[in-house]
Protein backbone atom coordinates (compact mmCIF):
# COMPACT_ATOMS: atom_id res chain seq x y z
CA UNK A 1 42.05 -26.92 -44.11
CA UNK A 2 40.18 -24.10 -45.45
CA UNK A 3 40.92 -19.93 -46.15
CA UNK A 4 39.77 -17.16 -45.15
CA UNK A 5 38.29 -17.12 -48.58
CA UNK A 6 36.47 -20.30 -48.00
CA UNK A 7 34.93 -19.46 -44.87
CA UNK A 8 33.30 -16.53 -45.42
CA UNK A 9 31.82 -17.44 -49.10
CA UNK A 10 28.41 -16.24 -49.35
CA UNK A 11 28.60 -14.07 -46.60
CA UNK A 12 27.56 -10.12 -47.93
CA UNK A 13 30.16 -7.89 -47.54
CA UNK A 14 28.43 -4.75 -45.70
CA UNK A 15 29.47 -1.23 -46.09
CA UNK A 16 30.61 0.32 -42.69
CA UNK A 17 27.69 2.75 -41.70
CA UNK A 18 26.85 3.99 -38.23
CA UNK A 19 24.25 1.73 -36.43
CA UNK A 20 22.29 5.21 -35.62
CA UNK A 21 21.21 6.04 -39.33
CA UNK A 22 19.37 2.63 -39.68
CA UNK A 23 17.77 2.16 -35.54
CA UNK A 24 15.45 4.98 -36.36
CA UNK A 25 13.72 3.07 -39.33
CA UNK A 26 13.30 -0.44 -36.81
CA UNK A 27 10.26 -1.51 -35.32
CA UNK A 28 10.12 -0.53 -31.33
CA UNK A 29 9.03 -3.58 -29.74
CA UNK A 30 8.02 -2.12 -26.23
CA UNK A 31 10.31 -3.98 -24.59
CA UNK A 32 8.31 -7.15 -24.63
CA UNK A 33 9.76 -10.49 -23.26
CA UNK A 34 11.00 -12.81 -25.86
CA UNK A 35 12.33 -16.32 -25.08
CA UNK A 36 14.84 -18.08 -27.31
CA UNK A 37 15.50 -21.65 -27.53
CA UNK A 38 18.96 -22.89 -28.59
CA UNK A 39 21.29 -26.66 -28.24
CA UNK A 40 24.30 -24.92 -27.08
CA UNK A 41 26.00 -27.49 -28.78
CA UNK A 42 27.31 -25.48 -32.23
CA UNK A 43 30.52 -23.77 -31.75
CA UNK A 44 31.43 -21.19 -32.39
CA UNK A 45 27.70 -20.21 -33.12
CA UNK A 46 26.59 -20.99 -29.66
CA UNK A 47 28.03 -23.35 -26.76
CA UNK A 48 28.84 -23.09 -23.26
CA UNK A 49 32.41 -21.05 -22.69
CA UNK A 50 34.47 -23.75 -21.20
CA UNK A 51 36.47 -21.34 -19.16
CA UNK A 52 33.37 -19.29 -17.76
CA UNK A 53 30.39 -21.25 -17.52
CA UNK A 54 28.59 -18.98 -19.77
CA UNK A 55 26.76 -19.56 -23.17
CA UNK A 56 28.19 -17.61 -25.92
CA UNK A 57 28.93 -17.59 -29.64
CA UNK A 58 27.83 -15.64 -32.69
CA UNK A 59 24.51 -16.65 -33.21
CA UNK A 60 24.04 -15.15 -29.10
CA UNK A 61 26.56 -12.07 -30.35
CA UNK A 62 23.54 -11.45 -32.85
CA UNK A 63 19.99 -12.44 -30.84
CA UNK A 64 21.69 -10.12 -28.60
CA UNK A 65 22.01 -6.93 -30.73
CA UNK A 66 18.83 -7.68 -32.49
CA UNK A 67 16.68 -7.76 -29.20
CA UNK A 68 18.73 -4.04 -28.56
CA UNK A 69 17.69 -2.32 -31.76
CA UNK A 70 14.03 -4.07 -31.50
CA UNK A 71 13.72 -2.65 -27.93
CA UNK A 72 12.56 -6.44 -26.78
CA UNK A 73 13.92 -8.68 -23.62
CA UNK A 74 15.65 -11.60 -24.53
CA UNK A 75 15.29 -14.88 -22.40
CA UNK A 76 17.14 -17.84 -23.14
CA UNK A 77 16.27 -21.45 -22.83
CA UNK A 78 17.96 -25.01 -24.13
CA UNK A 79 16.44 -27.99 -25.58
CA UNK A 80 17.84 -30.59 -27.58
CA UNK A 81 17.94 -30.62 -31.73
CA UNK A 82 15.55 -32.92 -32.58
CA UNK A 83 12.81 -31.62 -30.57
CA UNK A 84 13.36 -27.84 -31.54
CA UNK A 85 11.39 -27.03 -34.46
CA UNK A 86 8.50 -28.79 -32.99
CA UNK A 87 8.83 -26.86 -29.74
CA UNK A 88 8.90 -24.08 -31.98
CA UNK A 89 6.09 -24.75 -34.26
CA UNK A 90 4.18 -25.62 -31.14
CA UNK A 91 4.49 -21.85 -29.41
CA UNK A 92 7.01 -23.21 -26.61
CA UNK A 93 9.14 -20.87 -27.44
CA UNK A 94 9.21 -18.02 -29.88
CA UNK A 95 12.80 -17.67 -31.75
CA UNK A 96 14.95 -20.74 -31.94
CA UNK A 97 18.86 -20.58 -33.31
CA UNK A 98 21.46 -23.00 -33.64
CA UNK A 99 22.41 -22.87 -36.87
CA UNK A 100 19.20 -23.61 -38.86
CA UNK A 101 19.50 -24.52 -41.94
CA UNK A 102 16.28 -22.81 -43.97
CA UNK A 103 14.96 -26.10 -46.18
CA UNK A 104 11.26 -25.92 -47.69
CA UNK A 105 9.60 -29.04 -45.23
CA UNK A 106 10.97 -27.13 -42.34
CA UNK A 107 8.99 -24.31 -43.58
CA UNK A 108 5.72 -26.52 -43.39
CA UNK A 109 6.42 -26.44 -40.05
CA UNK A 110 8.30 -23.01 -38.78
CA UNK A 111 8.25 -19.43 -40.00
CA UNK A 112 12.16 -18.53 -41.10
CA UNK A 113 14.11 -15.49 -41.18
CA UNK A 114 16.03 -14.37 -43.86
CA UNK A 115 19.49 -15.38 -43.79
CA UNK A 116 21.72 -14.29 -41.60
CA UNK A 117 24.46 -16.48 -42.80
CA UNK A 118 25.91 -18.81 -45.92
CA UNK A 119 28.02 -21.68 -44.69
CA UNK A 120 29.58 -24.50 -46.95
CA UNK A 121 29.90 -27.75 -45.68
CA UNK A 122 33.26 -29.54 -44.52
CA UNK A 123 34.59 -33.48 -43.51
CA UNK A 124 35.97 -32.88 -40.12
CA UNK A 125 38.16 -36.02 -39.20
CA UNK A 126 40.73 -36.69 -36.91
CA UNK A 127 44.53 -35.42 -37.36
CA UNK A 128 46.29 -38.69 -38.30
CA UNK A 129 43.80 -39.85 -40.58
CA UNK A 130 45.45 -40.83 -43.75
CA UNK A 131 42.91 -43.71 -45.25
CA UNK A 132 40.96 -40.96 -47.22
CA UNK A 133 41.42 -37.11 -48.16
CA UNK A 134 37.61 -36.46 -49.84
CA UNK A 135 34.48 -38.03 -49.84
CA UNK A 136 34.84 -40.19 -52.57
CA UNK A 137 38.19 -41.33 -51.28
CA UNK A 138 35.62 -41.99 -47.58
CA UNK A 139 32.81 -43.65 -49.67
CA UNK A 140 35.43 -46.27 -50.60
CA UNK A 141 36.75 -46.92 -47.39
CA UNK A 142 34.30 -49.85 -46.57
CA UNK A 143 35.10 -50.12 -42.61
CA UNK A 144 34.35 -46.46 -42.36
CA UNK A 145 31.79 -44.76 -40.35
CA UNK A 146 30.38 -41.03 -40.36
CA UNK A 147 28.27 -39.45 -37.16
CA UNK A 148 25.64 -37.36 -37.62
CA UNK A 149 22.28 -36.30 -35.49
CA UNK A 150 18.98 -38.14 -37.60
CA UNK A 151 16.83 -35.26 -39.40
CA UNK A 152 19.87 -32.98 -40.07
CA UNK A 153 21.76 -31.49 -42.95
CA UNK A 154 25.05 -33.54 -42.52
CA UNK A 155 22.53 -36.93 -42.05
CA UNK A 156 21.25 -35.82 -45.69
CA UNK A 157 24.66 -34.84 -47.22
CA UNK A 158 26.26 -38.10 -45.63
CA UNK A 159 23.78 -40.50 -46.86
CA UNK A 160 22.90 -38.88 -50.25
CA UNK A 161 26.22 -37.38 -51.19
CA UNK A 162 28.76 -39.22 -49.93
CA UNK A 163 27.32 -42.89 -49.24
CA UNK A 164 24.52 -44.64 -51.24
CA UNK A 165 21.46 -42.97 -50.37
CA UNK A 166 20.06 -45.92 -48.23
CA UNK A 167 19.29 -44.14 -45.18
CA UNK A 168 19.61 -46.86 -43.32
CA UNK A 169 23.09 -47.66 -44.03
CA UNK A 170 24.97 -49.12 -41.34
CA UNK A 171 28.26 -46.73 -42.10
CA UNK A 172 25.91 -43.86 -40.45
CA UNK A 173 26.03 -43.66 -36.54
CA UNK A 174 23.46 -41.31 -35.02
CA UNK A 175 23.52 -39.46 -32.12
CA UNK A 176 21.40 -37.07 -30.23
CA UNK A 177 23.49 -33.97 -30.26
CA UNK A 178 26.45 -32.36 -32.62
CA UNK A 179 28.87 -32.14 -29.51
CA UNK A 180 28.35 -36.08 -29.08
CA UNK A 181 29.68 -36.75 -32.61
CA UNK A 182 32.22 -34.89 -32.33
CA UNK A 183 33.51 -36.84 -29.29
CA UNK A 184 32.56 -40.33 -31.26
CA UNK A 185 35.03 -39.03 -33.97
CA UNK A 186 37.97 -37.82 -31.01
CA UNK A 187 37.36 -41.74 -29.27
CA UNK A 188 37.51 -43.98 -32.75
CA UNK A 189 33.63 -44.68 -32.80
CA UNK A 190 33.47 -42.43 -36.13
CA UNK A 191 35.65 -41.49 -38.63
CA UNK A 192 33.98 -38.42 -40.26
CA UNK A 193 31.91 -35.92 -39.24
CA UNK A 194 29.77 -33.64 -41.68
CA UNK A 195 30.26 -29.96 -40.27
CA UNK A 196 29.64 -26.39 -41.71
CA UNK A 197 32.82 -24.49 -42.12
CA UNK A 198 31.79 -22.26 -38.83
CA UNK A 199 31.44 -25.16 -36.40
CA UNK A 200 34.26 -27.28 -37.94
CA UNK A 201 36.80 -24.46 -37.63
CA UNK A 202 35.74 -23.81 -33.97
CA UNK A 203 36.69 -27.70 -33.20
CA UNK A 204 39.61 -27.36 -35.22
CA UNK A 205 41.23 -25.17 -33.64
CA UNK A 206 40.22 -26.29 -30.28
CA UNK A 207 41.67 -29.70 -30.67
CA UNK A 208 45.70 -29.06 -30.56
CA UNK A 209 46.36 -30.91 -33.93
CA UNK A 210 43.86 -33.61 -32.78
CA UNK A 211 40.92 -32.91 -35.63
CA UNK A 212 40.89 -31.41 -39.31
CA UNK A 213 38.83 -30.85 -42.45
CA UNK A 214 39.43 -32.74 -45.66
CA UNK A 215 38.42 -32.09 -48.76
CA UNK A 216 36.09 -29.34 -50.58
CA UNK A 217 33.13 -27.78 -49.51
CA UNK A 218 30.13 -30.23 -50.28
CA UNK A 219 27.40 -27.84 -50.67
CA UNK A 220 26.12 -24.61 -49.42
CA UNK A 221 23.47 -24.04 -46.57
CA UNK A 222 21.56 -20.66 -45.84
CA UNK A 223 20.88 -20.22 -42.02
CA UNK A 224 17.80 -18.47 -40.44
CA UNK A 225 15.94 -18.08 -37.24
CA UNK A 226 12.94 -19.95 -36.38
CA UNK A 227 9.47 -18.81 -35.15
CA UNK A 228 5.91 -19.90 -34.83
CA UNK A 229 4.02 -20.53 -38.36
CA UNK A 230 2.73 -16.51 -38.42
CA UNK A 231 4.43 -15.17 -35.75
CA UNK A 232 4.61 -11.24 -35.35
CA UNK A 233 8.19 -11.28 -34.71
CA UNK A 234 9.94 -12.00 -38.08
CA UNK A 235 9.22 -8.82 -39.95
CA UNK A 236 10.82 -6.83 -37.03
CA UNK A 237 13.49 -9.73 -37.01
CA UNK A 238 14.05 -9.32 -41.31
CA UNK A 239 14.69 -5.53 -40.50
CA UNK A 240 16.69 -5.96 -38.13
CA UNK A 241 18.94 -8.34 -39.89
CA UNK A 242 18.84 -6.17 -42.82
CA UNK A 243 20.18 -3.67 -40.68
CA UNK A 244 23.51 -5.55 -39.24
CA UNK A 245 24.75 -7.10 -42.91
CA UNK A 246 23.79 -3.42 -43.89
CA UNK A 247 25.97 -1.05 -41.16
CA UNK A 248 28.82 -3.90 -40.91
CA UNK A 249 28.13 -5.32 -37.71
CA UNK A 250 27.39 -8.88 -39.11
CA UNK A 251 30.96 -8.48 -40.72
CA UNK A 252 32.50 -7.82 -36.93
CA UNK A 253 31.07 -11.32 -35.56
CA UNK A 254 32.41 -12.94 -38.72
CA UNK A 255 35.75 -11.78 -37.75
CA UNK A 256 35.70 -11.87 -33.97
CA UNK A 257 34.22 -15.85 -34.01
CA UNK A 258 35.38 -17.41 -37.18
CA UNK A 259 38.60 -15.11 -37.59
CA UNK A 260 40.22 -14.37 -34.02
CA UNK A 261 38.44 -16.41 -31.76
CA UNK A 262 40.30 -19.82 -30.66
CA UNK A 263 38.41 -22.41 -29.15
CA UNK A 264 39.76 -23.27 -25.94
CA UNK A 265 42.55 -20.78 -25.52
């Protein structure tokens, strides 16, 4: 398990200044329609509430305010990870979030933001597991198997950090979507899943005693928003990010989602 400590690392703290004294200085957007693509599959970021139906999470906690102070209509739409930053690059949509990380041949593609978040990386496994404690203690376990979606962060950290940097090794399952792992790890079909702090917390504490993280942190990841390759919209989007680590507000989701919200209560 992690602290409080742990799972906030990187994350600015902001001093606690009215909202008012920075609006004034944002861009005014004209209340333009803006449509944002996201998995829903990334709690506590964003994912369908399973009580009411509705998509929620941080990362819509955020879009949300942002699209306020901008003076611009948010629209939401889903589509699956591995066809996002295409969509993206290809002007279906022009702001994508699900927990992004910013990487340099994603920027070939996509326009990022600046970061709106630092999140270390975790081994979330199931409760009872006992064979292993860290990666290296994993890597020697020869009959064990990690999940991860192909083209991701944990698919790179698995393969290249904690196994032998064949990317084809057998010990790496793939699936299409983050949730899907998760529920290969819950059924036997995996034994470790590579998660940021944020998410792995969020199915932590969800799971009754039925998941946890091992081991230390196994690298850092900066998260942004995607757009277009020259879009319009992330200078407004910078300032307006500026503006929430700035006045505290970024500080409040940290603490509502990764600090007093329980998955599933």
């Amino acid at each position: 398990m992690f602290s409080r400590r742990t799972l906030l690392a990187g994350l600015t703290a902001a001093a606690l200044l009215p909202a008012a004294a920075f609006a004034q200085s944002l861009p005014d957007l004209g209340g333009k329609a803006v449509v944002v693509v996201t998995e829903n599959a990334y709690p506590p970021l964003q994912f369908v509430d399973p009580k009411s139906g509705e998509q929620a999470g941080w990362e819509y906690d955020a879009m949300n305010e942002i699209a306020k102070r901008l003076n611009f209509k948010v629209e939401y739409q889903n589509t699956s990870w591995d066809a996002m930053i295409q969509a993206v690059s290809d002007g279906q949509y022009q702001i994508g979030m699900t927990g992004i990380t910013i990487k340099d041949d994603r920027k070939e593609k996509v326009d990022f933001s600046d970061p709106y978040m630092r999140s270390e990386m975790f081994m979330l496994v199931r409760g009872d597991e006992t064979r292993f404690s860290d990666s290296k203690s994993f890597a020697a376990v020869e009959d064990g198997f990690v999940g991860a979606q192909p083209g991701t962060t944990p698919f790179y950290v698995a393969v290249y950090e904690v196994l032998d940097g064949n990317e084809q090794n057998p010990r790496v399952k793939l699936f299409e979507t983050f949730g899907a792992t998760v529920q290969a790890l819950k059924t036997g079909d995996v034994d470790v899943v590579l998660t940021d702090g944020t998410a792995g917390k969020g199915y932590v504490d969800a799971s009754n005693g039925g998941l946890k993280l091992v081991g230390g942190p196994l690298g850092a990841e900066d998260f942004g928003f995607i757009f277009p390759k020259g879009s319009d919209l992330v200078a407004p989007v910078n300032a307006a990010i500026a503006a929430l680590k700035t006045d505290g507000t970024l500080d409040a989701l940290n603490k509502k989602w990764f600090l007093d919200y329980k998955m599933g209560q």
